[in-house]
C-alpha atoms as a PDB file:
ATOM      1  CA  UNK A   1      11.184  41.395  29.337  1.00  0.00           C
ATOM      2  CA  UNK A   2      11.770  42.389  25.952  1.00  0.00           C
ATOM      3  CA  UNK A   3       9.312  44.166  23.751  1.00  0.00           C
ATOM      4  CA  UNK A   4       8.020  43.270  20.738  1.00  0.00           C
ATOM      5  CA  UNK A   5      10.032  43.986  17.557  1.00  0.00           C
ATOM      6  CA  UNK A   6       8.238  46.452  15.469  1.00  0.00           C
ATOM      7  CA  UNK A   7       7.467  45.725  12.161  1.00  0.00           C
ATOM      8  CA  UNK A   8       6.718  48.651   9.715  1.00  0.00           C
ATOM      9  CA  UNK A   9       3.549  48.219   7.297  1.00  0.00           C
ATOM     10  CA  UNK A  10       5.733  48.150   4.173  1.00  0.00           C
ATOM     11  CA  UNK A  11       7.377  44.638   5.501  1.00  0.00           C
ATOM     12  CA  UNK A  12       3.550  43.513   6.329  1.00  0.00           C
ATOM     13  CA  UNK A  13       2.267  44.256   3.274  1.00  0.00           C
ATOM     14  CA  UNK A  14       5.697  42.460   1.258  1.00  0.00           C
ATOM     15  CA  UNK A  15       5.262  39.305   3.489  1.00  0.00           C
ATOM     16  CA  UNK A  16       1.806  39.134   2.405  1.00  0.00           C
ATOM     17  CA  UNK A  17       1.837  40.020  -0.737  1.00  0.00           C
ATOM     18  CA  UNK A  18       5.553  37.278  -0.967  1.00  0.00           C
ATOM     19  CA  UNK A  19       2.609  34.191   0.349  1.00  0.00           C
ATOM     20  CA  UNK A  20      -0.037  35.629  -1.413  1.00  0.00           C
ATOM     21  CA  UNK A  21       2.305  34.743  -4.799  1.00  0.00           C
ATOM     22  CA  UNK A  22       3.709  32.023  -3.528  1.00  0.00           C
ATOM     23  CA  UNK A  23       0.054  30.451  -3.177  1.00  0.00           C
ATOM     24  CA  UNK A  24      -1.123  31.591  -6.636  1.00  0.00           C
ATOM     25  CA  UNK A  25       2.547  30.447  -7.984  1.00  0.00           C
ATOM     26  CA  UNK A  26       2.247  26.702  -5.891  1.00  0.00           C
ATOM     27  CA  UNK A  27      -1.381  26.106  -7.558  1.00  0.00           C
ATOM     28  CA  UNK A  28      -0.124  26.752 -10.545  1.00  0.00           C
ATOM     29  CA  UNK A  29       2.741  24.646 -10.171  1.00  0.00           C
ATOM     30  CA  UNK A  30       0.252  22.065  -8.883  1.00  0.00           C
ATOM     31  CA  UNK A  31      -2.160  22.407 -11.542  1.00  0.00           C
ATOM     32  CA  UNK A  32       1.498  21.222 -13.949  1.00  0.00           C
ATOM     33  CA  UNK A  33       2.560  18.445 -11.953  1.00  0.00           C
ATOM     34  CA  UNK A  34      -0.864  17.253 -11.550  1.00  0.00           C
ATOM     35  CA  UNK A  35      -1.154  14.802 -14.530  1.00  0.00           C
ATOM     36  CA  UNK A  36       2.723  13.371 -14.025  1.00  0.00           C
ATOM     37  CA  UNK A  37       1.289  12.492 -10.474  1.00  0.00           C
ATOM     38  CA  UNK A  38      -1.591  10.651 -11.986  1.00  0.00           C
ATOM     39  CA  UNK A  39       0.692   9.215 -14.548  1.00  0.00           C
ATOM     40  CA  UNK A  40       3.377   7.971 -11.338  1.00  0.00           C
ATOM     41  CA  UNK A  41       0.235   6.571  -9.549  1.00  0.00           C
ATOM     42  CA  UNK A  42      -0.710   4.666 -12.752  1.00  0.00           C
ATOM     43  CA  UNK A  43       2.603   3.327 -13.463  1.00  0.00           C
ATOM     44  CA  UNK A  44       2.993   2.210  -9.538  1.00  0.00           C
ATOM     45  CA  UNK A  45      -0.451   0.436  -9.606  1.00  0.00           C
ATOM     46  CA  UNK A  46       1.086  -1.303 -13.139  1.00  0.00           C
ATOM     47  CA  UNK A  47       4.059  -2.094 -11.167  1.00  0.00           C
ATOM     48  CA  UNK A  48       2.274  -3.470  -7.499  1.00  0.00           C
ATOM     49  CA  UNK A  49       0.198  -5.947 -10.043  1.00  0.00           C
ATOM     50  CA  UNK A  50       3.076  -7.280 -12.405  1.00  0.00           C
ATOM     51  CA  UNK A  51       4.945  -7.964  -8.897  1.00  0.00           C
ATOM     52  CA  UNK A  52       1.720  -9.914  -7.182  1.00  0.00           C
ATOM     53  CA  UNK A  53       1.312 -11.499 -10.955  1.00  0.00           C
ATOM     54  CA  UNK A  54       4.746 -12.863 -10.733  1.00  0.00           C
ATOM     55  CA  UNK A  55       4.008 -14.016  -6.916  1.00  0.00           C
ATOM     56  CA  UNK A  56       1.339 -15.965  -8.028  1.00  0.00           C
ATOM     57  CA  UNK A  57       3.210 -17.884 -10.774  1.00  0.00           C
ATOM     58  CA  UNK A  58       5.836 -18.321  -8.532  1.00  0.00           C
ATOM     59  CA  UNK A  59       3.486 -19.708  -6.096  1.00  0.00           C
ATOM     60  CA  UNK A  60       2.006 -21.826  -8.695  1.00  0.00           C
ATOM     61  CA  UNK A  61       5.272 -23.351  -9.853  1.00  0.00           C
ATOM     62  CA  UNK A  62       6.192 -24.098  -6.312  1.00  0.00           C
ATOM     63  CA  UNK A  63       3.224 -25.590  -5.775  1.00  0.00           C
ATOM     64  CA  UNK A  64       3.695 -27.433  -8.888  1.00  0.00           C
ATOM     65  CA  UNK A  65       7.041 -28.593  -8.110  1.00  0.00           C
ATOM     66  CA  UNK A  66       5.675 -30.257  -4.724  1.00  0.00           C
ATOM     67  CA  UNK A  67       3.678 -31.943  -6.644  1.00  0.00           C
ATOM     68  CA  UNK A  68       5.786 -33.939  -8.707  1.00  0.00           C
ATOM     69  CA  UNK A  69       8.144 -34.237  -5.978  1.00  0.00           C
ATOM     70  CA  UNK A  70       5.674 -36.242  -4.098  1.00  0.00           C
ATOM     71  CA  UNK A  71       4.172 -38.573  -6.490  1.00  0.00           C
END
């Protein structure tokens, strides 16, 4: 068996203190790239209904277009 690697306080305390930073640092980052999220989200929702408008008249035209073929 091998035994458990050592590891001195002073690496503890820098891998702590190294995620303690990186948390503070990555909410902060967050709190940034927050409102380009909402504004992505906002644009994709403008996006997902200009694509189901344009279904919809295409439907509509097809639907048309049976129409007149069958009279």
């Amino acid at each position: 068996m091998i035994p458990p690697v050592q590891v001195s306080p002073l690496i503890k305390t820098a891998r702590w203190s190294a995620l303690l930073v990186g948390l503070i640092y990555g909410k902060k980052r967050y709190d940034y790239l927050k409102p380009i999220a909402e504004e992505e989200r906002r644009i994709e929702e403008e996006e997902k209904k200009r694509h189901e408008e344009a279904e919809r008249i295409a439907k509509q035209i097809a639907e048309a277009n049976e129409d007149t073929i069958l009279k």
